[in-house]
Protein backbone atom coordinates (compact mmCIF):
# COMPACT_ATOMS: atom_id res chain seq x y z
CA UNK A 1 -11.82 1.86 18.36
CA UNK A 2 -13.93 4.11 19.64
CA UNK A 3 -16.29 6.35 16.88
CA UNK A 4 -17.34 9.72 16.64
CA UNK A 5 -19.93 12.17 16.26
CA UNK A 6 -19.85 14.31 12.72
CA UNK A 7 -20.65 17.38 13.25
CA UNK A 8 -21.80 19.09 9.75
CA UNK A 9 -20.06 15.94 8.44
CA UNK A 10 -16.46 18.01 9.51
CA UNK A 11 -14.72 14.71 9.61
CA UNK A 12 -16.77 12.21 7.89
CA UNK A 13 -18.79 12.05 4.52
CA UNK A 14 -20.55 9.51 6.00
CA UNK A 15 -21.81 11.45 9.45
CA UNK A 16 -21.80 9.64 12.80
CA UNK A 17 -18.99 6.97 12.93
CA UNK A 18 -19.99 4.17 15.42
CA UNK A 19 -17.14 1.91 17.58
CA UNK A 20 -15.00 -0.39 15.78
CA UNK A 21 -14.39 -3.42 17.13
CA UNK A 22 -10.81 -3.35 15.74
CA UNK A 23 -9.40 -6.25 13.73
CA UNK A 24 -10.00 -9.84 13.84
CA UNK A 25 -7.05 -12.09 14.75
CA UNK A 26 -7.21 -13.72 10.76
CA UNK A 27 -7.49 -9.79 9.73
CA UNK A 28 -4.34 -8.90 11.65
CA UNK A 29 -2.46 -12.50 9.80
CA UNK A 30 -3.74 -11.13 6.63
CA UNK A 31 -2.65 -7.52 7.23
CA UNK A 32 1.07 -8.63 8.33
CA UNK A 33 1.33 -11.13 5.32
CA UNK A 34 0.77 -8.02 2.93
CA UNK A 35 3.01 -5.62 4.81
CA UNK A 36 6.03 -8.80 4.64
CA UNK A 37 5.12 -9.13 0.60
CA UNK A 38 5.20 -5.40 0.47
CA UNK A 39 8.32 -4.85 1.76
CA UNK A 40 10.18 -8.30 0.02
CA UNK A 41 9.07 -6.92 -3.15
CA UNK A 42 9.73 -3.34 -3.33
CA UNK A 43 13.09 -4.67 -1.76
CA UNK A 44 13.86 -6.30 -4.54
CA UNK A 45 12.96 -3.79 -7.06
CA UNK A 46 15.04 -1.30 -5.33
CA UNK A 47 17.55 -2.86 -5.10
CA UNK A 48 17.90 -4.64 -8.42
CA UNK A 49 21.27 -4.45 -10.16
CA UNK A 50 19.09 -3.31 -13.35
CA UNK A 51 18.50 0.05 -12.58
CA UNK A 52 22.78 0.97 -12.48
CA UNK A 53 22.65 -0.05 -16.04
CA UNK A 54 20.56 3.13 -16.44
CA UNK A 55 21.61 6.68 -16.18
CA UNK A 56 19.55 9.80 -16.00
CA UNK A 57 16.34 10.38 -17.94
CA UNK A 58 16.71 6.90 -19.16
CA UNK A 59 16.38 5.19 -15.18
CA UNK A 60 13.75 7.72 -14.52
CA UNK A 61 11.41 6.55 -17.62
CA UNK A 62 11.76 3.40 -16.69
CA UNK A 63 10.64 3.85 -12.89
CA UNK A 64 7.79 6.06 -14.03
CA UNK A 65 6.42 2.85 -16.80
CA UNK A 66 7.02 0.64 -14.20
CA UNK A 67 4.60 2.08 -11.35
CA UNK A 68 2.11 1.84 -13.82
CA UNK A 69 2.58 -1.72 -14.50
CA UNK A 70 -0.30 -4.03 -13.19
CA UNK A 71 0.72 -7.13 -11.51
CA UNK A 72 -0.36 -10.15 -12.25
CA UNK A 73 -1.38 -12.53 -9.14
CA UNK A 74 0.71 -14.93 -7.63
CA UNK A 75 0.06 -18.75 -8.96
């Protein structure tokens, strides 16, 4: 990817950008892995039979408390 001059640090805090050489082939693996797990899980919460048992304010709580839930790492 190609980088960029800032001028007055318009589009960086940083200043000058230099070239990217893009991702790595493992970095790319890694990057699609994520994006799978990503999508499986939020799948799954979606669409979990648990959330018709709620109506309302009720289903909406319980959304909200669970987007600030930490996760804990895969064993």
């Amino acid at each position: 990817m190609k980088g960029w001059a800032a001028s007055d640090h318009r589009y960086s805090h940083r200043g000058n950008v230099p070239d990217s050489p893009g991702y790595t082939t493992e970095q790319k693996a890694a990057l699609a892995r994520l994006n799978r797990r990503l999508l499986r899980l939020a799948t799954a919460v979606v669409d979990h039979t648990w959330w018709k048992s709620l109506e309302g304010e009720d289903r909406v709580k319980a959304r909200m408390a669970l987007k600030r839930t930490t996760h804990a790492e895969p064993t």
